[in-house]
PDB file of N, CA and C in Angstrom:
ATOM      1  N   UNK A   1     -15.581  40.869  31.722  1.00  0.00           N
ATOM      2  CA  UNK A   1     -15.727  39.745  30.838  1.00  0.00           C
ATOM      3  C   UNK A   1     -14.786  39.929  29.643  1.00  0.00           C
ATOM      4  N   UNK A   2     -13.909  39.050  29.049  1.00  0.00           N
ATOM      5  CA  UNK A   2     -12.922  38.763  28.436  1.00  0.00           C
ATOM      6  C   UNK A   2     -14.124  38.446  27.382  1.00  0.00           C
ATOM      7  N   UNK A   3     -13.460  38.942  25.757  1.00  0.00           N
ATOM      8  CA  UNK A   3     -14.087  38.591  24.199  1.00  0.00           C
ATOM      9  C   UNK A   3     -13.255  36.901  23.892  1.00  0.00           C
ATOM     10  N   UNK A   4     -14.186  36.467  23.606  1.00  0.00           N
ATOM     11  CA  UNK A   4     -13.850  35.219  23.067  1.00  0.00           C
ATOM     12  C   UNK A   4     -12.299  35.444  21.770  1.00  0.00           C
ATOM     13  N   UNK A   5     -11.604  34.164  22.497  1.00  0.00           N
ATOM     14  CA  UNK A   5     -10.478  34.485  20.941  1.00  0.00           C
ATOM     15  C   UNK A   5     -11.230  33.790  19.606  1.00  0.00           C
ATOM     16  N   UNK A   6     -10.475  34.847  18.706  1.00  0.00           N
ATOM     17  CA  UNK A   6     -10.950  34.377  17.287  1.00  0.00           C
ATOM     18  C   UNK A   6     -10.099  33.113  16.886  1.00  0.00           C
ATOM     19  N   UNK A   7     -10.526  32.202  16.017  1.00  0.00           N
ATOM     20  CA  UNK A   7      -9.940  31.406  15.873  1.00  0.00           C
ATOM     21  C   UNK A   7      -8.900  31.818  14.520  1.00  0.00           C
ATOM     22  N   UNK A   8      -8.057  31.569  14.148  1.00  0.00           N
ATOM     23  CA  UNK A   8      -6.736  32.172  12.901  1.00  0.00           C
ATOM     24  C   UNK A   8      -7.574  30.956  11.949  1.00  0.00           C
ATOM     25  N   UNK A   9      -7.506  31.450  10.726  1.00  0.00           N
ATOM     26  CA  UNK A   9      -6.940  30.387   9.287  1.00  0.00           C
ATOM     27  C   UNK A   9      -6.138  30.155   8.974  1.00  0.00           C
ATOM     28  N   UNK A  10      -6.117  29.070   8.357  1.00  0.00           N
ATOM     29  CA  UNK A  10      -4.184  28.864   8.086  1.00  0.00           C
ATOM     30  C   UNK A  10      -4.547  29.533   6.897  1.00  0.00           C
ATOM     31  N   UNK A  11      -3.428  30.263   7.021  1.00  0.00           N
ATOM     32  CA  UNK A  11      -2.741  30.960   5.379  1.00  0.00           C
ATOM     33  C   UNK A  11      -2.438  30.180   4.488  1.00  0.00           C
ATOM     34  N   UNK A  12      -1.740  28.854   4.475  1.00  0.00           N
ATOM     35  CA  UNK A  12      -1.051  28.835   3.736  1.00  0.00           C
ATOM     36  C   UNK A  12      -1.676  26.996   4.304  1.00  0.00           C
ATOM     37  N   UNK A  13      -1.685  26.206   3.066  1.00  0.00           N
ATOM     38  CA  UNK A  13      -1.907  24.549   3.139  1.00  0.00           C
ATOM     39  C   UNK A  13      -1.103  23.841   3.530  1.00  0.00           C
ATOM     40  N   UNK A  14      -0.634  22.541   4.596  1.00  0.00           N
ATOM     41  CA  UNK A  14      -0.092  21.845   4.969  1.00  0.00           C
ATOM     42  C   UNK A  14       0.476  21.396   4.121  1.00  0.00           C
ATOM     43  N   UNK A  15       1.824  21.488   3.928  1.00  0.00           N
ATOM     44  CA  UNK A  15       2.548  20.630   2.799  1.00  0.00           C
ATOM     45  C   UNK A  15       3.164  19.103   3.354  1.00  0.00           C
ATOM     46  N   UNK A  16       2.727  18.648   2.986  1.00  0.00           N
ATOM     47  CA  UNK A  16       3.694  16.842   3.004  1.00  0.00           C
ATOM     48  C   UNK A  16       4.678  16.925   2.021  1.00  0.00           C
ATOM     49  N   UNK A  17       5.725  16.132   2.760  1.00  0.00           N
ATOM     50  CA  UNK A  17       7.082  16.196   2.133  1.00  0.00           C
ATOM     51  C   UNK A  17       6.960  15.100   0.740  1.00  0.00           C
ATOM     52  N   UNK A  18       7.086  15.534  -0.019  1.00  0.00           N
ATOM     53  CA  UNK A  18       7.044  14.488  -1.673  1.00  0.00           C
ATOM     54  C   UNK A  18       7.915  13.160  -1.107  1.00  0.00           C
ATOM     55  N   UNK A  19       8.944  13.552  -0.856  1.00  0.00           N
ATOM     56  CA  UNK A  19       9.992  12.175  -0.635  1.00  0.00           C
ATOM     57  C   UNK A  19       9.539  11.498   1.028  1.00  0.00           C
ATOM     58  N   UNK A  20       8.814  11.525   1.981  1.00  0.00           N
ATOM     59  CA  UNK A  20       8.719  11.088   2.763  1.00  0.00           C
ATOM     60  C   UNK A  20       7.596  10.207   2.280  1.00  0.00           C
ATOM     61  N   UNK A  21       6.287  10.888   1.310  1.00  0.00           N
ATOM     62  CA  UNK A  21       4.793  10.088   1.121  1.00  0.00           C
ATOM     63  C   UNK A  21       5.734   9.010   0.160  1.00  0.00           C
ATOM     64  N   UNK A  22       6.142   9.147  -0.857  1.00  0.00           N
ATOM     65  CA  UNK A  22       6.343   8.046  -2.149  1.00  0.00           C
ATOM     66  C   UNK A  22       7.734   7.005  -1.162  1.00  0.00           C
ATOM     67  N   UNK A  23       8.496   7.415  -0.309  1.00  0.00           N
ATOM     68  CA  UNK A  23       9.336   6.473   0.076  1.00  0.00           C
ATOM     69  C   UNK A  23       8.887   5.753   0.960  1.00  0.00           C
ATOM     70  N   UNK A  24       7.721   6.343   1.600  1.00  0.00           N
ATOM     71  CA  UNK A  24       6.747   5.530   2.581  1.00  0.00           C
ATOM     72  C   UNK A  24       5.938   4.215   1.584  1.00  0.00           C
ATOM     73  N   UNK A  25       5.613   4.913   0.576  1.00  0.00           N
ATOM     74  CA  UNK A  25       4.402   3.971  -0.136  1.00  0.00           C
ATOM     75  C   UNK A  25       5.521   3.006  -1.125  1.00  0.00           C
ATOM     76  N   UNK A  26       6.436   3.376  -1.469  1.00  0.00           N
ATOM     77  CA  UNK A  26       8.174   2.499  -1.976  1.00  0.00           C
ATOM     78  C   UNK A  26       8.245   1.315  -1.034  1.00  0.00           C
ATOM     79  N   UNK A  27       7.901   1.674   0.159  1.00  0.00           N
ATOM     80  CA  UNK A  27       8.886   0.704   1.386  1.00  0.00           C
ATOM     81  C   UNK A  27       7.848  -0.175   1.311  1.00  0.00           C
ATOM     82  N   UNK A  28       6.394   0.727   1.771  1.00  0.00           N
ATOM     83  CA  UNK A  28       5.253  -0.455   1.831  1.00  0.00           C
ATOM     84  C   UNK A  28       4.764  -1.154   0.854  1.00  0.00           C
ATOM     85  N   UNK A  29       5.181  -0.878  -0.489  1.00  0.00           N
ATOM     86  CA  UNK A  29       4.813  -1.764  -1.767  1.00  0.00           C
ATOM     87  C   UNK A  29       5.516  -2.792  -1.850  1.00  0.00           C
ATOM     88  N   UNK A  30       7.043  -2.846  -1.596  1.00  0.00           N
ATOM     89  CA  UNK A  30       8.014  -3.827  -1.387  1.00  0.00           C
ATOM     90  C   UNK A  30       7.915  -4.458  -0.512  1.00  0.00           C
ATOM     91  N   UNK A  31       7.470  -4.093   0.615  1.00  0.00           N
ATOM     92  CA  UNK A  31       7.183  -5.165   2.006  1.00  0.00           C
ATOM     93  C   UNK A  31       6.141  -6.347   1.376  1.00  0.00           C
ATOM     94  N   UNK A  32       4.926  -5.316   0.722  1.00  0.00           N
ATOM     95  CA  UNK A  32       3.759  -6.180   0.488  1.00  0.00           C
ATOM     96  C   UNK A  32       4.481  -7.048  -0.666  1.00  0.00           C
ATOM     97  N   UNK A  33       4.972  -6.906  -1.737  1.00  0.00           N
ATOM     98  CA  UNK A  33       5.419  -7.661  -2.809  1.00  0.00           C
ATOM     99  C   UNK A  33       6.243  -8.889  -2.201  1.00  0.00           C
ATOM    100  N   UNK A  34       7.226  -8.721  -0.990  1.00  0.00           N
ATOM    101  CA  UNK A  34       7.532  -9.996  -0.606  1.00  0.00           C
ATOM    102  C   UNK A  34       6.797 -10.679   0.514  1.00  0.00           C
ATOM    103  N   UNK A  35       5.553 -10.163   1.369  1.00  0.00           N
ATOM    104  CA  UNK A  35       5.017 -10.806   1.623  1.00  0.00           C
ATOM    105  C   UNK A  35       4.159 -12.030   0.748  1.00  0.00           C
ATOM    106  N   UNK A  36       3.607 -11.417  -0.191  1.00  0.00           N
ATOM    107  CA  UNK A  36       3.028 -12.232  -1.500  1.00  0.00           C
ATOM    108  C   UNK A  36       3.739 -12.992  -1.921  1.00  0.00           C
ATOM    109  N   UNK A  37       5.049 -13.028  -2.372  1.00  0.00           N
ATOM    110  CA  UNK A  37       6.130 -13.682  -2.701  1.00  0.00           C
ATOM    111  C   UNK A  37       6.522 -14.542  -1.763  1.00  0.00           C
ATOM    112  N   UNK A  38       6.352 -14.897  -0.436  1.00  0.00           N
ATOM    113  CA  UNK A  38       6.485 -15.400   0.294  1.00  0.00           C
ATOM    114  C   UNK A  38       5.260 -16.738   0.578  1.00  0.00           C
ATOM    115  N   UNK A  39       3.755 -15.923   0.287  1.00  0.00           N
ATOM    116  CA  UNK A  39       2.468 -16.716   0.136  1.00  0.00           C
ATOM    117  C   UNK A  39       2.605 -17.073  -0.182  1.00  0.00           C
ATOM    118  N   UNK A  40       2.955 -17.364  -2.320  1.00  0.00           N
ATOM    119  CA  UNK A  40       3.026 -18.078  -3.259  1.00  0.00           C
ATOM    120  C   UNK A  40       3.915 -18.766  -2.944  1.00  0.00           C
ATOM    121  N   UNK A  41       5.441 -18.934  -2.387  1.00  0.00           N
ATOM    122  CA  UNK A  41       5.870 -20.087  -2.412  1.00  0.00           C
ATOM    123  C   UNK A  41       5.559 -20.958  -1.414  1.00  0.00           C
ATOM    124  N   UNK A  42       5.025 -20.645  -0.826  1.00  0.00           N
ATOM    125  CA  UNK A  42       4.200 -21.322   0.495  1.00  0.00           C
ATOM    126  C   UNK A  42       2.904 -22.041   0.050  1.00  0.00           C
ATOM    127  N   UNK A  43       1.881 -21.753  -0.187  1.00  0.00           N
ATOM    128  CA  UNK A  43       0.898 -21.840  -0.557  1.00  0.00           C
ATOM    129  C   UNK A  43       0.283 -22.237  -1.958  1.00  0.00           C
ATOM    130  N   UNK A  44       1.545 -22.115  -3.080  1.00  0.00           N
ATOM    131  CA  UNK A  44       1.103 -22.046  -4.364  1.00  0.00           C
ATOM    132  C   UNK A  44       0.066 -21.053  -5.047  1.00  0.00           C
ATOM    133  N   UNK A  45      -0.088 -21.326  -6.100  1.00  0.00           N
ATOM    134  CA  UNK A  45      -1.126 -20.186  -7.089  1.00  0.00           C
ATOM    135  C   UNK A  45      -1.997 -19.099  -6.840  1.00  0.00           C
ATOM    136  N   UNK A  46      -2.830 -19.826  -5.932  1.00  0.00           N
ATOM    137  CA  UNK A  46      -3.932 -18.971  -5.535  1.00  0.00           C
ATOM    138  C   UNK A  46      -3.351 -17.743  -4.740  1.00  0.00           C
ATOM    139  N   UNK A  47      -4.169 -16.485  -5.059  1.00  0.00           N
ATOM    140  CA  UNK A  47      -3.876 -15.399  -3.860  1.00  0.00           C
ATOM    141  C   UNK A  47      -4.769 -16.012  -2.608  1.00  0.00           C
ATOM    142  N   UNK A  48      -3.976 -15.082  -1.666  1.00  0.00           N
ATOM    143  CA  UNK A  48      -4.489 -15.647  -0.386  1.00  0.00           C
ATOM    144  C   UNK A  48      -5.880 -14.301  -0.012  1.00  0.00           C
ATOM    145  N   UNK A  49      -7.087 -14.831   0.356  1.00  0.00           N
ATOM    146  CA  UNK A  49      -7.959 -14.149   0.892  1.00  0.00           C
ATOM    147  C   UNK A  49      -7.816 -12.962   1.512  1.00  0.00           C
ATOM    148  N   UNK A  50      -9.006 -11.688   1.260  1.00  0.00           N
ATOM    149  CA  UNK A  50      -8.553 -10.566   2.592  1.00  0.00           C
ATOM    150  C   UNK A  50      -8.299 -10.502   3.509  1.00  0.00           C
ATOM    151  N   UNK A  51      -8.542 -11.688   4.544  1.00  0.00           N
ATOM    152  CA  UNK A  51      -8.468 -11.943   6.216  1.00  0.00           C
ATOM    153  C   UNK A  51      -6.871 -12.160   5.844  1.00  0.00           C
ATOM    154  N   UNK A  52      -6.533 -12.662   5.114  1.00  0.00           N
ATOM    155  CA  UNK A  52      -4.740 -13.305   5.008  1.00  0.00           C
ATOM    156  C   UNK A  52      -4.035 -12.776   5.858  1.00  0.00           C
ATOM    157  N   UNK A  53      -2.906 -12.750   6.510  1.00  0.00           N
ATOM    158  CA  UNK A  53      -2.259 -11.892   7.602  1.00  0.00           C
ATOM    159  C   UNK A  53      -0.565 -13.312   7.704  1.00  0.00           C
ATOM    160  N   UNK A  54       0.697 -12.613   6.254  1.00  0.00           N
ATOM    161  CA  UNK A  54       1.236 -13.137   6.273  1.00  0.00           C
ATOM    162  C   UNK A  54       2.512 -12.906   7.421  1.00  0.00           C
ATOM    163  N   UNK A  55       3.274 -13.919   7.939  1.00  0.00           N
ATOM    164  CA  UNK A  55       4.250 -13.789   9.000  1.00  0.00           C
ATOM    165  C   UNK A  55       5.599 -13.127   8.279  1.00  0.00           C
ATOM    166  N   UNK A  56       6.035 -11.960   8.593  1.00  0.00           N
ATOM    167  CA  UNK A  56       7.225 -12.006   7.750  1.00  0.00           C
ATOM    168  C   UNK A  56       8.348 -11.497   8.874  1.00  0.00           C
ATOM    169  N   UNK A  57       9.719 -11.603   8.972  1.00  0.00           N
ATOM    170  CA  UNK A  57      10.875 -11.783   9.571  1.00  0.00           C
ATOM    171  C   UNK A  57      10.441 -10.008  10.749  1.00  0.00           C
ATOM    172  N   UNK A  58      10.275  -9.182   9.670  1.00  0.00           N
ATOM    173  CA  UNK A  58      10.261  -7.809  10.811  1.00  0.00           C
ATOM    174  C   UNK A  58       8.465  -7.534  11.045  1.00  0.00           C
ATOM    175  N   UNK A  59       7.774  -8.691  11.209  1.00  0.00           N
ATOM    176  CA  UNK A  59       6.671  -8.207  11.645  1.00  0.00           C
ATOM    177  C   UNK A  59       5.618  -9.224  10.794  1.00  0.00           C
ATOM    178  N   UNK A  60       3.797  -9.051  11.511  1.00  0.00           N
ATOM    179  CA  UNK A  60       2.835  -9.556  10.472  1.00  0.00           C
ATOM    180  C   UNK A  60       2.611  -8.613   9.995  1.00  0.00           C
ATOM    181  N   UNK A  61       1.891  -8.770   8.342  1.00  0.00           N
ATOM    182  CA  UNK A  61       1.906  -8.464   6.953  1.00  0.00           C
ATOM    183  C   UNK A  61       0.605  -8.571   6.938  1.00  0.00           C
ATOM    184  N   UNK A  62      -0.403  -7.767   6.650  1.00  0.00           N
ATOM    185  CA  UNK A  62      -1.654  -8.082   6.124  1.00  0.00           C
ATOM    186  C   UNK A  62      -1.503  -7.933   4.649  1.00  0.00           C
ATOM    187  N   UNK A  63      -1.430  -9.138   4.223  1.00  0.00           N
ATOM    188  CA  UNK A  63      -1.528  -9.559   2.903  1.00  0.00           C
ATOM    189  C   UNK A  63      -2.717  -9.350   1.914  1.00  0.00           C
ATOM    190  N   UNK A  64      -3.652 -10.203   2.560  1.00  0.00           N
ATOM    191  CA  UNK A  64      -5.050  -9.812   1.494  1.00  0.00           C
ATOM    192  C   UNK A  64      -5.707  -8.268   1.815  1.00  0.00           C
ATOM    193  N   UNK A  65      -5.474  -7.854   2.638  1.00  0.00           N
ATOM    194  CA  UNK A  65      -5.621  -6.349   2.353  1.00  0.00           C
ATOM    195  C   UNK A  65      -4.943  -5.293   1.964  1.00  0.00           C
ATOM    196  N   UNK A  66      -4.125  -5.792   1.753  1.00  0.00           N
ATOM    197  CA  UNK A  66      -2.945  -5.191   0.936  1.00  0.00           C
ATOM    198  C   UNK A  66      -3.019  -4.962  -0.556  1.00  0.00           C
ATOM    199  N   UNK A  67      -3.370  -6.442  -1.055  1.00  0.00           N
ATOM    200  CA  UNK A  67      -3.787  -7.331  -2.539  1.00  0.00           C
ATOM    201  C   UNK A  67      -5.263  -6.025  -2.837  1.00  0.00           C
ATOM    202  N   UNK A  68      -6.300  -6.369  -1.866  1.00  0.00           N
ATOM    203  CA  UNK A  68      -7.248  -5.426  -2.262  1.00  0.00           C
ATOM    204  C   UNK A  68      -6.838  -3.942  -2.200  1.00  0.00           C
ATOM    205  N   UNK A  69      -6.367  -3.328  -1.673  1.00  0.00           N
ATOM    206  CA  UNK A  69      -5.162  -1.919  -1.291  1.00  0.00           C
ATOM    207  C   UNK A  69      -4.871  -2.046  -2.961  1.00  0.00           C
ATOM    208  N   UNK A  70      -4.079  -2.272  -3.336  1.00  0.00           N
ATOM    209  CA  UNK A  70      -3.448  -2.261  -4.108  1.00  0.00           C
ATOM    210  C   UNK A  70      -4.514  -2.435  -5.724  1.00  0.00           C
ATOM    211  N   UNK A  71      -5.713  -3.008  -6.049  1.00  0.00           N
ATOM    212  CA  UNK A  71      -6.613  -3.320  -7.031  1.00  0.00           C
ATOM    213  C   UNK A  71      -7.141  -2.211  -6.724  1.00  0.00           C
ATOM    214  N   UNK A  72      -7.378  -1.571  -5.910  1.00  0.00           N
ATOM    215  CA  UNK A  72      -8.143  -0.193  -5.273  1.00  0.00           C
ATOM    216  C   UNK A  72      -7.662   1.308  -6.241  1.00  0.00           C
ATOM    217  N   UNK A  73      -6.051   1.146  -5.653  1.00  0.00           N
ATOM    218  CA  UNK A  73      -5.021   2.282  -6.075  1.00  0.00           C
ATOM    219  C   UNK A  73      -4.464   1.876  -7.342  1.00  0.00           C
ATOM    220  N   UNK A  74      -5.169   0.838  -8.416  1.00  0.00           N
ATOM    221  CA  UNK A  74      -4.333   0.212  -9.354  1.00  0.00           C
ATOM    222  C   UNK A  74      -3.762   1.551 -10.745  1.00  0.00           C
ATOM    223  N   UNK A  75      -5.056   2.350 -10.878  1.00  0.00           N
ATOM    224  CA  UNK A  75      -4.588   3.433 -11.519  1.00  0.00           C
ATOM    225  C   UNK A  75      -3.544   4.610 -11.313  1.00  0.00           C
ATOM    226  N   UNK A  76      -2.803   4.182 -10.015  1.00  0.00           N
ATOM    227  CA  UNK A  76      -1.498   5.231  -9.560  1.00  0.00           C
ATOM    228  C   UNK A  76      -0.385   4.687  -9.503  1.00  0.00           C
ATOM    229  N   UNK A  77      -0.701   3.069  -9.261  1.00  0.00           N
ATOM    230  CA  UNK A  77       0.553   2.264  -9.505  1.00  0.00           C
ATOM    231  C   UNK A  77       1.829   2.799 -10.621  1.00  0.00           C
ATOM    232  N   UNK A  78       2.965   2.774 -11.017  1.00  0.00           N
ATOM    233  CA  UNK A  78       3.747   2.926 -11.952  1.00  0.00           C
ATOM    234  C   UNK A  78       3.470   1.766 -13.086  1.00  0.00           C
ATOM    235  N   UNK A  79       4.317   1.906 -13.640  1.00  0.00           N
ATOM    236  CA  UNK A  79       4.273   0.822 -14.924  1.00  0.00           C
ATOM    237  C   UNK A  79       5.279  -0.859 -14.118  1.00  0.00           C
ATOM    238  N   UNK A  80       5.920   0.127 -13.644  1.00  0.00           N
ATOM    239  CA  UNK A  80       7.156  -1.347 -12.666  1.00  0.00           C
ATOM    240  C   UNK A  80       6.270  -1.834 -12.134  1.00  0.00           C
ATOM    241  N   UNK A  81       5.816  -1.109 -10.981  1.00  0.00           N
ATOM    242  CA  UNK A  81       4.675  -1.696 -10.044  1.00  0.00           C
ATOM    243  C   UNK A  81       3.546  -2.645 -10.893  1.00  0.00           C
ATOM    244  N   UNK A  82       2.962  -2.398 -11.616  1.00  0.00           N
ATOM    245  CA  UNK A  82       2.231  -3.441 -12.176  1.00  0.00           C
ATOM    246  C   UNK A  82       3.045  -4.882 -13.081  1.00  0.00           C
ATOM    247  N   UNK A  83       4.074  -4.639 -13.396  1.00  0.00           N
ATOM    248  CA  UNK A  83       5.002  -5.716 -14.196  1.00  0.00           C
ATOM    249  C   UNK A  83       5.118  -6.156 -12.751  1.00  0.00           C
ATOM    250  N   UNK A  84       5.414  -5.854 -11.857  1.00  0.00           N
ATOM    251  CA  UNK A  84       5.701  -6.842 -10.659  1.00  0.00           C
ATOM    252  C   UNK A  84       4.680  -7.715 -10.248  1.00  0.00           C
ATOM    253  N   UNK A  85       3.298  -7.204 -10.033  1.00  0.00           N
ATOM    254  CA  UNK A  85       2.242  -7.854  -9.669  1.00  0.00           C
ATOM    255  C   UNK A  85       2.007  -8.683 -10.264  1.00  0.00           C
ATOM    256  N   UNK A  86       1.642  -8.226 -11.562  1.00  0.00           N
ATOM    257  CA  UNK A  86       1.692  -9.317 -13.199  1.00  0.00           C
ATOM    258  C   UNK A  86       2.365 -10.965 -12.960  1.00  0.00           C
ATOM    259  N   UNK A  87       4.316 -10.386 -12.413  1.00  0.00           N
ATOM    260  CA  UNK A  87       5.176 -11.195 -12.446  1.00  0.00           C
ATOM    261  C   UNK A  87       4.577 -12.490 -11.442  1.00  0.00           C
ATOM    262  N   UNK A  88       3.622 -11.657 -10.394  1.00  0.00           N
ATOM    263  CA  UNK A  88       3.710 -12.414  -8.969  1.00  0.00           C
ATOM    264  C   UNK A  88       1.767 -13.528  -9.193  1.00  0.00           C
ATOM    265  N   UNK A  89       1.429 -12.897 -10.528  1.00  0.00           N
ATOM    266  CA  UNK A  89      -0.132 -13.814 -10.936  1.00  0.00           C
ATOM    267  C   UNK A  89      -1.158 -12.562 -10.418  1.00  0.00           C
ATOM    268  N   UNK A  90      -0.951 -11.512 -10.187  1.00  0.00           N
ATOM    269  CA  UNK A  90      -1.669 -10.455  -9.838  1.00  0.00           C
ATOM    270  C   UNK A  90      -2.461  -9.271 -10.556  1.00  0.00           C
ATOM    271  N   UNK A  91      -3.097 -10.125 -11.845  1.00  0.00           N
ATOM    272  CA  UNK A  91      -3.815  -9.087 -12.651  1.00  0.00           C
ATOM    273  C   UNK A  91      -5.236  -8.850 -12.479  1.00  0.00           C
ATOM    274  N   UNK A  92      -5.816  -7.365 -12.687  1.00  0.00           N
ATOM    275  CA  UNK A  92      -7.010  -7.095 -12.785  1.00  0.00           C
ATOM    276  C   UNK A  92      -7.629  -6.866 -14.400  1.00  0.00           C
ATOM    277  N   UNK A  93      -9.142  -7.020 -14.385  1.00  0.00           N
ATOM    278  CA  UNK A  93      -9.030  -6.604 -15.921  1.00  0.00           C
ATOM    279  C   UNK A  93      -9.002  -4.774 -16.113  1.00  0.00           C
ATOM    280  N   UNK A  94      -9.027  -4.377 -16.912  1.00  0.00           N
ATOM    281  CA  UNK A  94      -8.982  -3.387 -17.558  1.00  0.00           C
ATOM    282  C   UNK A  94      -7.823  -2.085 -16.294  1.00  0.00           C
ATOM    283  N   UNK A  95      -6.388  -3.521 -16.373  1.00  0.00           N
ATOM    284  CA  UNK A  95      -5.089  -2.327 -15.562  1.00  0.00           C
ATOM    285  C   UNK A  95      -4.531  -1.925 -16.802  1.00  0.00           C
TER     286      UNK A  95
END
């Protein structure tokens, strides 16, 4: 009879690459900003609901979950990132 193998610990913590997470969440903030930008001139004023699911040229866009995504993570946003939202009728209270 063979001893069971031990299982190892990792030594050392999984690192994620800094520039792969923020250029990922770069690309997907800008996708979402012109999907929205796209709602509003479509649709006018109002944001569009969580179900929303806008059409955009490289793919569908879930829009209103995005909008909530984004009111969620509002305290990590940058300072740009919120002047944009602002720009687009996208304020929460106390951002």
């Amino acid at each position: 009879m063979k001893p069971a193998r031990a299982v190892r610990a990792r030594t050392a913590a999984a690192k994620a690459s800094a520039a792969s997470t923020s250029g990922r969440s770069t690309e997907g903030f800008h996708k979402g900003v012109t999907a929205l930008a796209q709602y509003l001139a479509l649709e006018g004023g109002a944001l569009p609901g969580r179900s929303h699911v806008e059409h955009l040229p490289d793919g569908p866009h879930r829009t209103g979950v995005w909008i909530a995504n984004q009111k969620q993570r509002r305290d990590r946003l940058d300072a740009a990132q919120l002047a944009v939202l602002a720009a687009l009728g996208v304020e929460w209270a106390g951002s």
